[in-house]
N, C-alpha and C. Protein backbone atom coordinates (compact mmCIF):
# COMPACT_ATOMS: atom_id res chain seq x y z
N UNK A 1 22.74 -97.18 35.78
CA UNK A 1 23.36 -97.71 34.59
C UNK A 1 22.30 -97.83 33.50
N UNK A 2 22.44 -97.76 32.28
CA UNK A 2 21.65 -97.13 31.39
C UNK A 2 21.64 -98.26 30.10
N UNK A 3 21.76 -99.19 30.45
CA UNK A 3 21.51 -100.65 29.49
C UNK A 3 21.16 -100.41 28.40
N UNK A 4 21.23 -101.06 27.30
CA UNK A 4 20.34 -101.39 26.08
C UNK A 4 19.65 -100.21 25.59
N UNK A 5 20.29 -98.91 25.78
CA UNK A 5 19.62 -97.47 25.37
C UNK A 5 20.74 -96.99 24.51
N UNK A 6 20.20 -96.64 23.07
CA UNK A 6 21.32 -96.61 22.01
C UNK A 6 21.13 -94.87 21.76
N UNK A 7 22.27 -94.50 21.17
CA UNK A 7 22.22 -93.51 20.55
C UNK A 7 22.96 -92.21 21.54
N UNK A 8 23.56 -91.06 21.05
CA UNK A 8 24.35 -90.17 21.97
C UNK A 8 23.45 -89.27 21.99
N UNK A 9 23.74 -88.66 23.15
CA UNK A 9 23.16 -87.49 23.66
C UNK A 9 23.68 -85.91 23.15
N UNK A 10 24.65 -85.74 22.90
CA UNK A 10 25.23 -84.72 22.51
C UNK A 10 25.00 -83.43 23.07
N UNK A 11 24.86 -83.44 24.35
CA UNK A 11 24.75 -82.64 25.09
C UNK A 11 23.01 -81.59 24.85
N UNK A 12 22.42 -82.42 23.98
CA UNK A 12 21.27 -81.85 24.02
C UNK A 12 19.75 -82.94 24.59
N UNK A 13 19.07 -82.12 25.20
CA UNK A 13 17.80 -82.61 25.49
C UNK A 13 17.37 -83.09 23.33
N UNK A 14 15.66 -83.88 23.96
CA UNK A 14 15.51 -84.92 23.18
C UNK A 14 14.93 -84.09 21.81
N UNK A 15 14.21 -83.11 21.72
CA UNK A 15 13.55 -82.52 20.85
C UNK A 15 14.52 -81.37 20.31
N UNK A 16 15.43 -80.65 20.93
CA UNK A 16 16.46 -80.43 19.85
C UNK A 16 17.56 -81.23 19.17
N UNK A 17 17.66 -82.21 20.18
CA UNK A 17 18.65 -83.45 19.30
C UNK A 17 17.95 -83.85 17.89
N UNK A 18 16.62 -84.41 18.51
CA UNK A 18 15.98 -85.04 17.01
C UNK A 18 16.17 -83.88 15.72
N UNK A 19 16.03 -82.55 15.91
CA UNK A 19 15.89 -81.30 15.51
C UNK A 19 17.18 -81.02 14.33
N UNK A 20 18.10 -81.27 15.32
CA UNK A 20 19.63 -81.50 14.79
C UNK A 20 20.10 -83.05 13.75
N UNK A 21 18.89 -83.85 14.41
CA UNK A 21 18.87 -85.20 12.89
C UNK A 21 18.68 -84.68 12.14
N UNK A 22 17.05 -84.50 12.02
CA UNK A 22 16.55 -84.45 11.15
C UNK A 22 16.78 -83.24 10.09
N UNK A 23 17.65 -82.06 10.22
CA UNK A 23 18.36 -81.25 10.00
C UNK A 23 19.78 -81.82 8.99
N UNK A 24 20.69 -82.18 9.59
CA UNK A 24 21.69 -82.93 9.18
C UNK A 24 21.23 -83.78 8.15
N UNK A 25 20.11 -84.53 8.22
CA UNK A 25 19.58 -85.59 7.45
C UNK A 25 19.23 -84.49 5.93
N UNK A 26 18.64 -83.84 6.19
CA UNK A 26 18.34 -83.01 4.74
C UNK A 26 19.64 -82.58 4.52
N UNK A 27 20.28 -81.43 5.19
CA UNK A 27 21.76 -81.39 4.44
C UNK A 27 22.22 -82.17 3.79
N UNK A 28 22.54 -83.13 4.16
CA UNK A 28 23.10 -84.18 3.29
C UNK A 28 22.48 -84.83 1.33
N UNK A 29 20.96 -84.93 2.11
CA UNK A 29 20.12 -84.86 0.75
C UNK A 29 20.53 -83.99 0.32
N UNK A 30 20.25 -82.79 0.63
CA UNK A 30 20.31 -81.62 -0.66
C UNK A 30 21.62 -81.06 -1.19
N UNK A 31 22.89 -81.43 -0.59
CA UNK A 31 24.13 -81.07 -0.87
C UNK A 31 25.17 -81.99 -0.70
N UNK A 32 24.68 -82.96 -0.73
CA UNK A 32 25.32 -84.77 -0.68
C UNK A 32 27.04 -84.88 -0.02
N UNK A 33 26.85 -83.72 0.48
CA UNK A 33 28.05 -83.80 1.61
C UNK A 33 28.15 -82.74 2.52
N UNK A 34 28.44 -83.29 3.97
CA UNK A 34 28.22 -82.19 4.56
C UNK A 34 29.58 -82.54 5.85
N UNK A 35 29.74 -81.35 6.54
CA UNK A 35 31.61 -81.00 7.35
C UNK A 35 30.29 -80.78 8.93
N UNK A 36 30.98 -82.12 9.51
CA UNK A 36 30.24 -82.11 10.96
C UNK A 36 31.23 -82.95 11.92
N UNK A 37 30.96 -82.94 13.29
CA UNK A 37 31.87 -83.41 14.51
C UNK A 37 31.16 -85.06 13.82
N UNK A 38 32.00 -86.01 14.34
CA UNK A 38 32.25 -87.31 13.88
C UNK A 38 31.17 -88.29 14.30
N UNK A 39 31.14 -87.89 16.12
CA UNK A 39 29.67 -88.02 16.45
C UNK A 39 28.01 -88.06 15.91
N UNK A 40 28.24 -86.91 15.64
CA UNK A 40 27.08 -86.41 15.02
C UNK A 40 26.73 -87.62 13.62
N UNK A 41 27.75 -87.07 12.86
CA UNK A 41 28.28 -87.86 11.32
C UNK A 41 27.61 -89.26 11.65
N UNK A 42 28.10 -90.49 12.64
CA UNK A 42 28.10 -91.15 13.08
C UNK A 42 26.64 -91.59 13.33
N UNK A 43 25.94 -90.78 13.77
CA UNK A 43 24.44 -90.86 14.61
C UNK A 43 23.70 -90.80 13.29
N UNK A 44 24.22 -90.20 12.21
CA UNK A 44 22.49 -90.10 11.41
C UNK A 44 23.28 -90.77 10.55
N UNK A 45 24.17 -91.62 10.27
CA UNK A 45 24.42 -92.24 9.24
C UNK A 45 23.53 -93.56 8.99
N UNK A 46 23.20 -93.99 9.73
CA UNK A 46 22.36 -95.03 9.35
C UNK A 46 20.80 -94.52 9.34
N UNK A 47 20.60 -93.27 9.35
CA UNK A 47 19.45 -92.44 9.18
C UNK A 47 18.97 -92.40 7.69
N UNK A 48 20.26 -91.76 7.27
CA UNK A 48 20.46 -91.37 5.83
C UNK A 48 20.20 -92.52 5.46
N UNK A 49 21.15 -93.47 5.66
CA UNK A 49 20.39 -95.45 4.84
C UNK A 49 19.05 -95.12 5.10
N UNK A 50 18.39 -95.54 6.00
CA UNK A 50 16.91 -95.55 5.99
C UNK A 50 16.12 -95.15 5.04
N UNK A 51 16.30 -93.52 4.63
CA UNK A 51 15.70 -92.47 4.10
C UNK A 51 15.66 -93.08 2.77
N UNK A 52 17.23 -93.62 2.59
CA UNK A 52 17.24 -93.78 1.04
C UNK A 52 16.57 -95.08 0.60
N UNK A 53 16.73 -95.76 1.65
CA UNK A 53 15.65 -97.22 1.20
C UNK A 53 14.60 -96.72 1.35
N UNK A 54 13.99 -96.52 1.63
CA UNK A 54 12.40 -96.04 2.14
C UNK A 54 12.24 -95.45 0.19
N UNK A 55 13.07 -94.55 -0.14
CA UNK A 55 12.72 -94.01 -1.10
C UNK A 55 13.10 -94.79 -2.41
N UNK A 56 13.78 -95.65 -2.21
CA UNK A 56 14.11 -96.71 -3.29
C UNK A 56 12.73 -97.56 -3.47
N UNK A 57 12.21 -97.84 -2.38
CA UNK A 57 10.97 -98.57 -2.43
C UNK A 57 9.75 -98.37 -3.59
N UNK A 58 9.59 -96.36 -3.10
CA UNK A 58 9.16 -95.91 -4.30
C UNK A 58 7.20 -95.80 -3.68
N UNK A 59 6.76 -96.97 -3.04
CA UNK A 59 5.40 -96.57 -2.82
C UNK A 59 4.75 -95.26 -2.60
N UNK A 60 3.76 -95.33 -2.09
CA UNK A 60 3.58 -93.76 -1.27
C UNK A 60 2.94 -94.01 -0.07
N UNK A 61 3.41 -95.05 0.46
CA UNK A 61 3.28 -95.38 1.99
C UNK A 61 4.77 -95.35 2.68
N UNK A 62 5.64 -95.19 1.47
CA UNK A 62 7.06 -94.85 1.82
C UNK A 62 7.52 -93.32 1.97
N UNK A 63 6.56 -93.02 1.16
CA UNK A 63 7.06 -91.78 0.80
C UNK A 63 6.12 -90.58 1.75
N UNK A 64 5.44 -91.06 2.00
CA UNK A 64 4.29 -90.34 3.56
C UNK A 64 5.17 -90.91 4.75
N UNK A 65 5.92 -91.69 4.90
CA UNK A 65 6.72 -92.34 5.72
C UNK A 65 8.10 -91.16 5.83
N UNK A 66 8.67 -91.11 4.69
CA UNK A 66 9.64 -89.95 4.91
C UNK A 66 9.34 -88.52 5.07
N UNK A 67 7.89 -87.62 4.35
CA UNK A 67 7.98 -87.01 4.66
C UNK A 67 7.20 -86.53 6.20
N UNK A 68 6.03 -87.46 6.91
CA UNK A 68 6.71 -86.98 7.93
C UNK A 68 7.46 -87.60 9.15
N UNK A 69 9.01 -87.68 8.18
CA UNK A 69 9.87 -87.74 9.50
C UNK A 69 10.94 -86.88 9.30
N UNK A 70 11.03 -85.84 7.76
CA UNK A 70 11.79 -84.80 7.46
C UNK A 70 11.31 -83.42 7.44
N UNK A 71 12.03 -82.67 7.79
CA UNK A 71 11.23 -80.93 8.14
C UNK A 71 10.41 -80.85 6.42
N UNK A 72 9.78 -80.16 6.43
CA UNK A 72 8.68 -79.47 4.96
C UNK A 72 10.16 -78.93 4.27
N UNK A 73 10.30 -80.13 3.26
CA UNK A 73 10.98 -79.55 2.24
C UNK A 73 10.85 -80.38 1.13
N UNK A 74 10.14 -79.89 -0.02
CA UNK A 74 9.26 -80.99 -0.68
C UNK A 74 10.51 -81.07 -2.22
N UNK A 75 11.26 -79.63 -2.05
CA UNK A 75 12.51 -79.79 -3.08
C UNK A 75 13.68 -81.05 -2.69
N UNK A 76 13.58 -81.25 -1.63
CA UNK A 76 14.87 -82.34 -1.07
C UNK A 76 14.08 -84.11 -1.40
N UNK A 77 12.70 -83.76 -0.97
CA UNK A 77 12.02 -85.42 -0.90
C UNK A 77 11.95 -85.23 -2.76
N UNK A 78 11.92 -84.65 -3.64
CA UNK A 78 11.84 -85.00 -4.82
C UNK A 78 12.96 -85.23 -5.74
N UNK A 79 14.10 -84.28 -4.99
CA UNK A 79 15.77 -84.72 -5.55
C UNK A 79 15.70 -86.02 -5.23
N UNK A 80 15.46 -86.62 -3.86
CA UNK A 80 15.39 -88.01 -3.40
C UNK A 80 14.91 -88.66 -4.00
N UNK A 81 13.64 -88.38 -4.97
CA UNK A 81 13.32 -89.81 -5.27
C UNK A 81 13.34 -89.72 -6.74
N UNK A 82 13.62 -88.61 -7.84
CA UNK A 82 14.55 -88.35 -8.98
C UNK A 82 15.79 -88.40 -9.53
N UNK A 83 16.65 -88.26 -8.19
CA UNK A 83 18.17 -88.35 -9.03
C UNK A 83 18.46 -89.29 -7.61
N UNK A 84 18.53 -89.36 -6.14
CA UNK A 84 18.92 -90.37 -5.39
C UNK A 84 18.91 -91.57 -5.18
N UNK A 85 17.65 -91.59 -5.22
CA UNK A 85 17.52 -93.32 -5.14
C UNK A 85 17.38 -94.26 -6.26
N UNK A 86 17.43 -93.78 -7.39
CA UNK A 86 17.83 -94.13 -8.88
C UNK A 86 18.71 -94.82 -8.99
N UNK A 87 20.08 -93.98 -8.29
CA UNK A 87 21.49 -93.93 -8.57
C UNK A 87 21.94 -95.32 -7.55
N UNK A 88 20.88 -95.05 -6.68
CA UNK A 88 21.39 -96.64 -5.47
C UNK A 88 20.58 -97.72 -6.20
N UNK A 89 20.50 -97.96 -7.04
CA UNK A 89 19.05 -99.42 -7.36
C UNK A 89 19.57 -100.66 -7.40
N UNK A 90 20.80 -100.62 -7.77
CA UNK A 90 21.83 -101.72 -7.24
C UNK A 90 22.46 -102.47 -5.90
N UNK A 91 22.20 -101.26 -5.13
CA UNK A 91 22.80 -101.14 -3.77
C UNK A 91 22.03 -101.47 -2.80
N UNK A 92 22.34 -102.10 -1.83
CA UNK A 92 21.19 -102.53 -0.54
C UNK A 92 21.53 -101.70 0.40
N UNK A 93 23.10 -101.25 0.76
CA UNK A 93 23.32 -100.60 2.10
C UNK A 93 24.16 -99.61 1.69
N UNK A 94 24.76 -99.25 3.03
CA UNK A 94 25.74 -98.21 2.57
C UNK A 94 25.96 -97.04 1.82
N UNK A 95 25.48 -96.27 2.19
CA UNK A 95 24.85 -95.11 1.21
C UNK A 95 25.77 -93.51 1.46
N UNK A 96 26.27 -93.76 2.66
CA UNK A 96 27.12 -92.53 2.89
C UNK A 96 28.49 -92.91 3.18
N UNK A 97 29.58 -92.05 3.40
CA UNK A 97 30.82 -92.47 3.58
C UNK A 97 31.49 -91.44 4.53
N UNK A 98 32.25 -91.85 5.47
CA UNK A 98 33.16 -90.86 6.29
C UNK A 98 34.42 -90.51 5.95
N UNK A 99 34.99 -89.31 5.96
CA UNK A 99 36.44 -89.23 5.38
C UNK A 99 36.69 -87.72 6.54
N UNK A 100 37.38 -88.46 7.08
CA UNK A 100 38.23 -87.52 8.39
C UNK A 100 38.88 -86.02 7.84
N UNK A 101 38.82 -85.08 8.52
CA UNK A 101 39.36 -83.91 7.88
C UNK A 101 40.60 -83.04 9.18
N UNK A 102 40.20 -83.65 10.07
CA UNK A 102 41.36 -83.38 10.74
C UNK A 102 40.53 -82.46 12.37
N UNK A 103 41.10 -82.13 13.11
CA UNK A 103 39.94 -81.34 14.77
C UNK A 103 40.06 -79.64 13.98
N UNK A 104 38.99 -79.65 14.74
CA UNK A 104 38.27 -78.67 15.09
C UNK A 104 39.23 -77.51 15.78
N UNK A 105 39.31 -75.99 15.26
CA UNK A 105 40.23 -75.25 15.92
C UNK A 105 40.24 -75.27 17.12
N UNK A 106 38.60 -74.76 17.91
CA UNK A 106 38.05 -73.88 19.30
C UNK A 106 38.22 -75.23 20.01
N UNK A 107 37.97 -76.95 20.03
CA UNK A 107 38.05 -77.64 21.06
C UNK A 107 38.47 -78.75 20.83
N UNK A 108 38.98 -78.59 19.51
CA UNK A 108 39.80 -79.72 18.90
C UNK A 108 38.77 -81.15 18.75
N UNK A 109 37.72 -80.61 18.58
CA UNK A 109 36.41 -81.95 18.37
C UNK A 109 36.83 -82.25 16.95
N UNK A 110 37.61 -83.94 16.45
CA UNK A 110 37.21 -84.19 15.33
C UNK A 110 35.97 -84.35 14.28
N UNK A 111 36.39 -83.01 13.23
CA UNK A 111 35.60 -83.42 12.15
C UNK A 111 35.81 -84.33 11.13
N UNK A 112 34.62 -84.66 10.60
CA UNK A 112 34.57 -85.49 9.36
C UNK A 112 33.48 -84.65 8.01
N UNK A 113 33.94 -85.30 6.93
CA UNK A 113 32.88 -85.16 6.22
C UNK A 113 31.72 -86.04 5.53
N UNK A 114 30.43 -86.17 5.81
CA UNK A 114 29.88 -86.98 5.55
C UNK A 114 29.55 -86.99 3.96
N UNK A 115 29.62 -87.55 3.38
CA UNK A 115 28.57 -88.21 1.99
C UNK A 115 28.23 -88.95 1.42
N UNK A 116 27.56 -88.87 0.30
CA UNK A 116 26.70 -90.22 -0.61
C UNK A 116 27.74 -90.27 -1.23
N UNK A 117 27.67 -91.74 -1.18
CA UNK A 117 28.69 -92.58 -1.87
C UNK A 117 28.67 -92.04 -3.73
């Protein structure tokens, strides 16, 4: 029994799962909505919060903090901290939103679509 251990497995070992965050996590930055299984959606949503506080902060102990925990993409960490976290300066939480789109043809896995509020 597997106690107090958070987070889904998704049928992948640990270094392509993270692979598939941290992946998803830029999609979202760079195209502020993105069409994924609900799961998934679910798992990096409070990722995406993180990212965006971290970058609301603004230091550069924040910002060495995000980039490395996002793949080398120095166009996404600068949308982030130019037009993203600007737009939240009001906001403490909640930064993305789920809106159901209906299953999946091949296994009927519900999708959603994730985005910034």
């Amino acid at each position: 029994m597997a106690h107090r251990i958070g987070g889904r497995k998704l049928s992948r070992k640990i270094g392509p799962r993270k692979a598939l965050y941290k992946n998803l996590i830029v999609a979202i930055l760079r195209y502020e909505q993105v069409k994924t299984t609900e799961a998934r959606a679910k798992e990096i949503r409070g990722q995406v919060d993180r990212v965006i506080t971290l970058a609301k902060d603004g230091t550069l102990a924040s910002r060495r903090r995000i980039v490395a925990d996002l793949p080398d993409e120095p166009l996404v960490i600068d949308k982030l901290y130019r037009e993203i976290a600007p737009k939240y300066g009001d906001r403490s939480s909640g930064y993305t939103r789920t809106v159901r789109l209906g299953q999946r043809a091949g296994d009927a896995a519900p999708i959603v679509q994730i985005e910034l509020v």
